[in-house]
C-alpha atoms as a PDB file:
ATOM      1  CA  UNK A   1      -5.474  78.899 -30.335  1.00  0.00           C
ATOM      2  CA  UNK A   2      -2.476  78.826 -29.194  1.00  0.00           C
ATOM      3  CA  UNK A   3       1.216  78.073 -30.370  1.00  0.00           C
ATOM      4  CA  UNK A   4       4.621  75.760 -29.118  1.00  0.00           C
ATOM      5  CA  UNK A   5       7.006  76.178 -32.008  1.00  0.00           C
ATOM      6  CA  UNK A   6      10.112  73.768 -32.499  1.00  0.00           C
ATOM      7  CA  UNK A   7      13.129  73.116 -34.561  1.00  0.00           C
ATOM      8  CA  UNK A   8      12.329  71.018 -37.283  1.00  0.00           C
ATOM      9  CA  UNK A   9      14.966  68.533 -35.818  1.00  0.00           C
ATOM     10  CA  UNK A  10      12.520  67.503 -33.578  1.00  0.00           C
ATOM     11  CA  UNK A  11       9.774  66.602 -35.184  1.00  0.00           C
ATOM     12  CA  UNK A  12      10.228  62.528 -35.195  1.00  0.00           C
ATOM     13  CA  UNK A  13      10.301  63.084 -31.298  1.00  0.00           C
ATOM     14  CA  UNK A  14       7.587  64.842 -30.726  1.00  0.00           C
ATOM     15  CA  UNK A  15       5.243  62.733 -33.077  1.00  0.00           C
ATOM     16  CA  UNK A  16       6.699  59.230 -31.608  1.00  0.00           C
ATOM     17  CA  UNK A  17       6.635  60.740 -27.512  1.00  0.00           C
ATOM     18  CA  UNK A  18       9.732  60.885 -27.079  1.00  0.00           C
ATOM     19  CA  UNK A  19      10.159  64.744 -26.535  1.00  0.00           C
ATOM     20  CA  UNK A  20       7.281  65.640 -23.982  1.00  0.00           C
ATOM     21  CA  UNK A  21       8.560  69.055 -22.458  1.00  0.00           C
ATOM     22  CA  UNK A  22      10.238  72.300 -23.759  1.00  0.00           C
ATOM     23  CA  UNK A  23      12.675  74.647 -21.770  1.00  0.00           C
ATOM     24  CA  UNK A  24      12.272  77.885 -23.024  1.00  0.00           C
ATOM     25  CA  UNK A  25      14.424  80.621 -21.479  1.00  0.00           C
ATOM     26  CA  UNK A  26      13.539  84.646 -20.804  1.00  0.00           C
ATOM     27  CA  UNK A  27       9.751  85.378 -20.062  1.00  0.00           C
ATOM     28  CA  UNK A  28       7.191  82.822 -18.982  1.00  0.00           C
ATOM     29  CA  UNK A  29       5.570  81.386 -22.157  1.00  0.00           C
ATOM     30  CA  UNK A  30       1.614  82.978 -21.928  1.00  0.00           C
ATOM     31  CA  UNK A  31       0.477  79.191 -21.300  1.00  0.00           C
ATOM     32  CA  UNK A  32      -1.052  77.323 -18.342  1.00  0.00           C
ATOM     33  CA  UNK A  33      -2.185  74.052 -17.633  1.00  0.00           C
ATOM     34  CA  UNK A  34      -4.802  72.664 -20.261  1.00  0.00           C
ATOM     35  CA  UNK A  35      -4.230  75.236 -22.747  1.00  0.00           C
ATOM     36  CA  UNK A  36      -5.013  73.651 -25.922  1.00  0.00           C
ATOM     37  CA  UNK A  37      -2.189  74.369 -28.527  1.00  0.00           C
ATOM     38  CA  UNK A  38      -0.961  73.711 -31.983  1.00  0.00           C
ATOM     39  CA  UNK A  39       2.420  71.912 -31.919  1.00  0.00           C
ATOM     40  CA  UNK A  40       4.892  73.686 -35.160  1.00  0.00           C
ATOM     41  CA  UNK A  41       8.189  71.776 -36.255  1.00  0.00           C
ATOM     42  CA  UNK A  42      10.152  72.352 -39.294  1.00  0.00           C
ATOM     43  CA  UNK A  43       7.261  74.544 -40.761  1.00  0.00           C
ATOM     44  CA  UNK A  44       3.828  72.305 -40.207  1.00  0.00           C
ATOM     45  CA  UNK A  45       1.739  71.786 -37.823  1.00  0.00           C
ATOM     46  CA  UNK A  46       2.311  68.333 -36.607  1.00  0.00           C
ATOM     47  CA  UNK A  47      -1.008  67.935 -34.140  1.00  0.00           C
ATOM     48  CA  UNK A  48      -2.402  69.437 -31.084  1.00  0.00           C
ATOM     49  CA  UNK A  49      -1.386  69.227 -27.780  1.00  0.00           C
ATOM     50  CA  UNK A  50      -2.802  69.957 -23.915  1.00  0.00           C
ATOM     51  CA  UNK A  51      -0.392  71.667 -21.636  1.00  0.00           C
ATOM     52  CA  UNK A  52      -0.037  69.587 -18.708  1.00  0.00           C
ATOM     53  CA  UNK A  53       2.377  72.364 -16.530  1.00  0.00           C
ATOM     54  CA  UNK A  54       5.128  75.163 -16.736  1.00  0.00           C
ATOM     55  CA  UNK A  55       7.119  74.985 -13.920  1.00  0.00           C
ATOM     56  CA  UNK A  56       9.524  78.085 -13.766  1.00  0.00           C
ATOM     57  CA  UNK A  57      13.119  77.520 -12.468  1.00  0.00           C
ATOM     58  CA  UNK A  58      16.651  78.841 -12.935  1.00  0.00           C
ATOM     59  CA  UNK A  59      19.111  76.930 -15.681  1.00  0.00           C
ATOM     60  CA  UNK A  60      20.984  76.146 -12.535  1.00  0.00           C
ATOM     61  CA  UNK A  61      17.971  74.302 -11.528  1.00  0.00           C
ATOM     62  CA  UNK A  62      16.924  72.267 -14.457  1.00  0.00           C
ATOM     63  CA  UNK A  63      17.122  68.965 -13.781  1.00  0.00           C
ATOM     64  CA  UNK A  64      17.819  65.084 -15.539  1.00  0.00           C
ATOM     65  CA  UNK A  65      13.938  64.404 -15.417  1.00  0.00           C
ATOM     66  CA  UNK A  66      13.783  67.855 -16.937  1.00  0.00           C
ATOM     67  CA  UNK A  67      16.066  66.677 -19.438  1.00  0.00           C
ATOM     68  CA  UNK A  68      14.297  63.146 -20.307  1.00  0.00           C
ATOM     69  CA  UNK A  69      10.959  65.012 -20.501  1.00  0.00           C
ATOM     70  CA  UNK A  70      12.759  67.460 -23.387  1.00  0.00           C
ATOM     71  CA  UNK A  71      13.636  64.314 -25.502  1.00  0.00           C
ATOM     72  CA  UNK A  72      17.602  64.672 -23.922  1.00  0.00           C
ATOM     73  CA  UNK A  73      19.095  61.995 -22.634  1.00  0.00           C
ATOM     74  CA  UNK A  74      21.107  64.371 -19.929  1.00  0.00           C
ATOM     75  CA  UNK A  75      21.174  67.809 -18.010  1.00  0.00           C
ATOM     76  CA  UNK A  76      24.391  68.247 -19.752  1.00  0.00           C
ATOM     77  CA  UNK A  77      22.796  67.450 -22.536  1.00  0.00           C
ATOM     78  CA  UNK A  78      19.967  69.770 -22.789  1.00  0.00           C
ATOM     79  CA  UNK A  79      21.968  72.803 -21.150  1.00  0.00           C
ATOM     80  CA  UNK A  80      24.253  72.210 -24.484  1.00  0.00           C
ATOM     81  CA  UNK A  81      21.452  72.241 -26.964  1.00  0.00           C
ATOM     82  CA  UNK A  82      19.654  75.631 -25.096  1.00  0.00           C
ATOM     83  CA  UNK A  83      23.740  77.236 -25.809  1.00  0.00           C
ATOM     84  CA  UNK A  84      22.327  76.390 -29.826  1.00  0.00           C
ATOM     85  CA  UNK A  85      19.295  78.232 -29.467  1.00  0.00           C
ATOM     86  CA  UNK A  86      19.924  81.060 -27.097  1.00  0.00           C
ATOM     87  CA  UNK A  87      22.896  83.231 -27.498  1.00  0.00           C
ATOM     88  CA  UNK A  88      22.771  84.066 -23.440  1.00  0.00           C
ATOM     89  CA  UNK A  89      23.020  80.521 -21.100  1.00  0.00           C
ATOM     90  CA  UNK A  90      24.115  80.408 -17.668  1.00  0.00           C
ATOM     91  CA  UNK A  91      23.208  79.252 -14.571  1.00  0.00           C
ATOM     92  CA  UNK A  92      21.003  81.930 -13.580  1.00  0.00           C
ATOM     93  CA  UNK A  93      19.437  82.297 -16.889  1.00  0.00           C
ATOM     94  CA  UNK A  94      15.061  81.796 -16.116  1.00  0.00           C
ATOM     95  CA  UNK A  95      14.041  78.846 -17.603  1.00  0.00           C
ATOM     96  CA  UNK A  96      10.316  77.147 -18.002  1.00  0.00           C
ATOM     97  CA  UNK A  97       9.723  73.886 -18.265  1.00  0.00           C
ATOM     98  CA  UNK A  98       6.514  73.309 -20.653  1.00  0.00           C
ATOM     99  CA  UNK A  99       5.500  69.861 -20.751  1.00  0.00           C
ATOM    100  CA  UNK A 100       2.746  68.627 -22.744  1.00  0.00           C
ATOM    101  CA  UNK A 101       0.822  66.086 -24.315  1.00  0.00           C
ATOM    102  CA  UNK A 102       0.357  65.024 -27.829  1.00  0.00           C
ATOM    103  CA  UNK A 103      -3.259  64.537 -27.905  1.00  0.00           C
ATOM    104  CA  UNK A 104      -4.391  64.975 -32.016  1.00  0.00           C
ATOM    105  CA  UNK A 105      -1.606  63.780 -34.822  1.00  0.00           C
ATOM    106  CA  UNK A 106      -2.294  65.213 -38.021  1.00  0.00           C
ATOM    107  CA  UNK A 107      -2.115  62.583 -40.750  1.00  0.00           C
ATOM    108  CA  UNK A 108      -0.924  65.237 -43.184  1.00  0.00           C
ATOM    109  CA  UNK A 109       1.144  68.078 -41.599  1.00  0.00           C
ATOM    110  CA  UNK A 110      -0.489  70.919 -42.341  1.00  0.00           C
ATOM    111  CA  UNK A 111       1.476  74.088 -43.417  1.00  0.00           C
ATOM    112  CA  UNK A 112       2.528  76.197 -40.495  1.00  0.00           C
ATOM    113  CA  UNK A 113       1.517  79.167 -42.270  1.00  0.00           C
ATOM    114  CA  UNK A 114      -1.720  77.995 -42.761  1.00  0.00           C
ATOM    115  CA  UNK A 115      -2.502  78.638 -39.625  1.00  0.00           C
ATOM    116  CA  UNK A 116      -0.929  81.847 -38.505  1.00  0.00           C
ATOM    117  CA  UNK A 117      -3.392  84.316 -37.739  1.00  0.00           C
ATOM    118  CA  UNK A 118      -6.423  82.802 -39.026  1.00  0.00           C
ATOM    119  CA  UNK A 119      -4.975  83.146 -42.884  1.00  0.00           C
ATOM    120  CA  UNK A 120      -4.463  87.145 -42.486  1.00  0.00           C
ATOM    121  CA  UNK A 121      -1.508  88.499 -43.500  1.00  0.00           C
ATOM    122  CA  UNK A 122       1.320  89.641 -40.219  1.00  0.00           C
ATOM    123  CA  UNK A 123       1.760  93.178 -42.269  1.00  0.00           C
ATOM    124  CA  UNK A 124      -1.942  93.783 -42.401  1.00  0.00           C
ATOM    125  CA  UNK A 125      -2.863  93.385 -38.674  1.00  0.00           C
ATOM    126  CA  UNK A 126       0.798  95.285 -37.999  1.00  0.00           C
ATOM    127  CA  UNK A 127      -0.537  98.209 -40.286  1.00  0.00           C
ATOM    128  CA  UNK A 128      -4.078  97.942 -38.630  1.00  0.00           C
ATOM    129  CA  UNK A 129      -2.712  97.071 -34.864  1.00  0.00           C
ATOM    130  CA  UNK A 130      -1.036 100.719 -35.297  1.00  0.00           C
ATOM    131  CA  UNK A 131      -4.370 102.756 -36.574  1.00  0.00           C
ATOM    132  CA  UNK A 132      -6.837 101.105 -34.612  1.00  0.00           C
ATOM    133  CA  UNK A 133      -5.557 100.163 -31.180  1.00  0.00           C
ATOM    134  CA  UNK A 134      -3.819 101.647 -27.970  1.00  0.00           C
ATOM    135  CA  UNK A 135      -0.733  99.529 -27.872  1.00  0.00           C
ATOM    136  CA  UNK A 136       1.641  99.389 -24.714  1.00  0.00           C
ATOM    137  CA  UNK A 137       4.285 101.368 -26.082  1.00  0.00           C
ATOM    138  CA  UNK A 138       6.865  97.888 -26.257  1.00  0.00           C
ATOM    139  CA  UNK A 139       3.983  96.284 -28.968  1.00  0.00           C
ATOM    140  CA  UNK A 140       3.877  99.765 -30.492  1.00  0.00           C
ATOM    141  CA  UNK A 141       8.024  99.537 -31.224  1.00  0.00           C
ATOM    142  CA  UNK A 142       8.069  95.633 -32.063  1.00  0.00           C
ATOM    143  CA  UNK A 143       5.096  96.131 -34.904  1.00  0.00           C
ATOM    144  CA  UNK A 144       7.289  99.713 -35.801  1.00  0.00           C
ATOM    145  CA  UNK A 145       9.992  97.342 -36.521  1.00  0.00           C
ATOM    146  CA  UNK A 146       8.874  94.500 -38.054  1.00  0.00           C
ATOM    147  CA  UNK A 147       7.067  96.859 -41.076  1.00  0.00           C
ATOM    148  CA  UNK A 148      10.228  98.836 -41.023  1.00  0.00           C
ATOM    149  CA  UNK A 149      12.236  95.937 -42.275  1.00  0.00           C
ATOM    150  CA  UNK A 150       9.546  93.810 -43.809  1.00  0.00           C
ATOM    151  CA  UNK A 151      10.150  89.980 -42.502  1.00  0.00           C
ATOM    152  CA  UNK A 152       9.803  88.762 -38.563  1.00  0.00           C
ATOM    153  CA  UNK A 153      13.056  87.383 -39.340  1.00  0.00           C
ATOM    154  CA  UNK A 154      15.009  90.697 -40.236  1.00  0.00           C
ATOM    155  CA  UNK A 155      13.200  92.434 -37.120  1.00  0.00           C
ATOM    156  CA  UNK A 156      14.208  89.633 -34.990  1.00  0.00           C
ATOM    157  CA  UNK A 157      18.224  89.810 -36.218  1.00  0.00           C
ATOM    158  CA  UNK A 158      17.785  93.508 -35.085  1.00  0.00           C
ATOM    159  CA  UNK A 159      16.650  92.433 -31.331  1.00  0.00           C
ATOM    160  CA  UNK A 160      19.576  90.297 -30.809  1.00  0.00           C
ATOM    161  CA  UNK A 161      18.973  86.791 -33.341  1.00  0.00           C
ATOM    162  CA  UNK A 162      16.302  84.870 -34.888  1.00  0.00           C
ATOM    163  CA  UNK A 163      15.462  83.274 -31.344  1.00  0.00           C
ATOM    164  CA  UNK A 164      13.452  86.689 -30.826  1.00  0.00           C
ATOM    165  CA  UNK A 165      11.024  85.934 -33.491  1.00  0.00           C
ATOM    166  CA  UNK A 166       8.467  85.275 -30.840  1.00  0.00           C
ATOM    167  CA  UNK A 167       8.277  88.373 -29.255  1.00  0.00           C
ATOM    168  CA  UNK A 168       7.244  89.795 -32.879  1.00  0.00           C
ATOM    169  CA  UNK A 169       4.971  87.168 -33.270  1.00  0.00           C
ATOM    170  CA  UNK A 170       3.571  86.921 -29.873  1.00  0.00           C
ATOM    171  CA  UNK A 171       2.978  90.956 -30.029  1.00  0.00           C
ATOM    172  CA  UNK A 172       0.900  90.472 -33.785  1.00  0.00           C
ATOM    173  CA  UNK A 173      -1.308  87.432 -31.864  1.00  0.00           C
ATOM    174  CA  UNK A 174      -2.060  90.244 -29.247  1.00  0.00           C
ATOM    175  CA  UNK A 175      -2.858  92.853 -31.974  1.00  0.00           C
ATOM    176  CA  UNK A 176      -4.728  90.096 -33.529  1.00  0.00           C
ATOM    177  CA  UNK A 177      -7.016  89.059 -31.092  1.00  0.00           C
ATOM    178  CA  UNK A 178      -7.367  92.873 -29.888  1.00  0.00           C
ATOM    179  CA  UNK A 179      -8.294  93.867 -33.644  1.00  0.00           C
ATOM    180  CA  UNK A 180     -10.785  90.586 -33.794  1.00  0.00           C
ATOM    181  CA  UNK A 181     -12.771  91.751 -30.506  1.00  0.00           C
ATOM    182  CA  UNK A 182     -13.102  95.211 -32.122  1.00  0.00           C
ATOM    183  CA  UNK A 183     -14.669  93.624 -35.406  1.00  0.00           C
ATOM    184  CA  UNK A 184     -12.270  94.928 -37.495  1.00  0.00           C
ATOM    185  CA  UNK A 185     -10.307  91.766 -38.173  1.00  0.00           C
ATOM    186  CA  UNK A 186     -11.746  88.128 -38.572  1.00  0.00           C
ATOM    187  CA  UNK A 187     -10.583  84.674 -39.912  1.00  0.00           C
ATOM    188  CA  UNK A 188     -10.094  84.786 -43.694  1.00  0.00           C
ATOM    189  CA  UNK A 189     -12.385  82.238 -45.529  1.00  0.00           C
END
């Protein structure tokens, strides 16, 4: 399954509606429409949620609906809180709108890391993603990295700030899944 992780600022609104959408800036996010995902905020899982559309635009673009949809009551608004997140912001920066719907609360948030990777542990499917698979040679350097300094969030201060955890993360699902069509990986009981 996948993943749509958030500040834990948000949490109260996502669970009450109020924040809908996400802009996320760089690559497209690897979702579509009615991709199922779990929705993370401040550490938990707060529920699931079915994408309804990523629409793909310039910052320059982005638009008050945009805004309203990302729980902002303003353009202006949301262009100042994507300056808090992403070191980089300007008008030509690629943007992607995710919006989505909050289909399954969880009474109890669930721990985030509960989740992650079916229970295994990020070091063991970097150590196995390495022996076992042919990695494009970008994976290959990210998982290189992350067991080099031990933490997603010391590998992601070396790419440029803790905004660039995904890529680490995103690379480790990959190796995951790869490892888990081989056999050689599974969920943990």
């Amino acid at each position: 399954m996948k993943h749509l992780e958030f500040d834990g600022k948000y949490s109260e609104a996502i669970l009450k509606g109020k924040k809908r959408a996400t802009v996320r800036l760089g690559r497209r996010p690897d979702l579509k429409e009615g991709d199922v995902v779990l929705i993370h905020s401040g550490g938990y899982v707060l529920g699931k949620a079915v994408i309804e559309r990523v629409e793909s635009k310039t910052v320059g673009e982005l638009t008050n609906e945009d805004a309203l949809l990302d729980g902002f009551s303003s353009r202006e608004e949301l262009i100042n809180a994507l300056k808090e997140h992403y070191r980089w912001v300007n008008e030509n920066s690629k943007a992607h709108v995710v919006v989505f719907k909050l289909v399954e609360k969880f009474n109890t948030p669930v721990m985030s890391s509960d989740y992650a990777y079916e229970g295994n542990l990020p070091v063991e499917i970097a150590e196995k993603a390495l022996k076992y698979l042919d990695l494009p040679e970008e994976d290959r350097k990210l998982i290189e990295l992350f067991l080099k300094t031990g933490s997603l969030r010391k590998a992601a201060y070396r790419l440029g700030g803790l905004n660039k955890r995904y890529l680490i993360r995103d690379t480790l699902r990959r190796a995951y899944e790869q490892l888990k069509e081989k056999g050689l990986m599974g969920p943990k009981a």
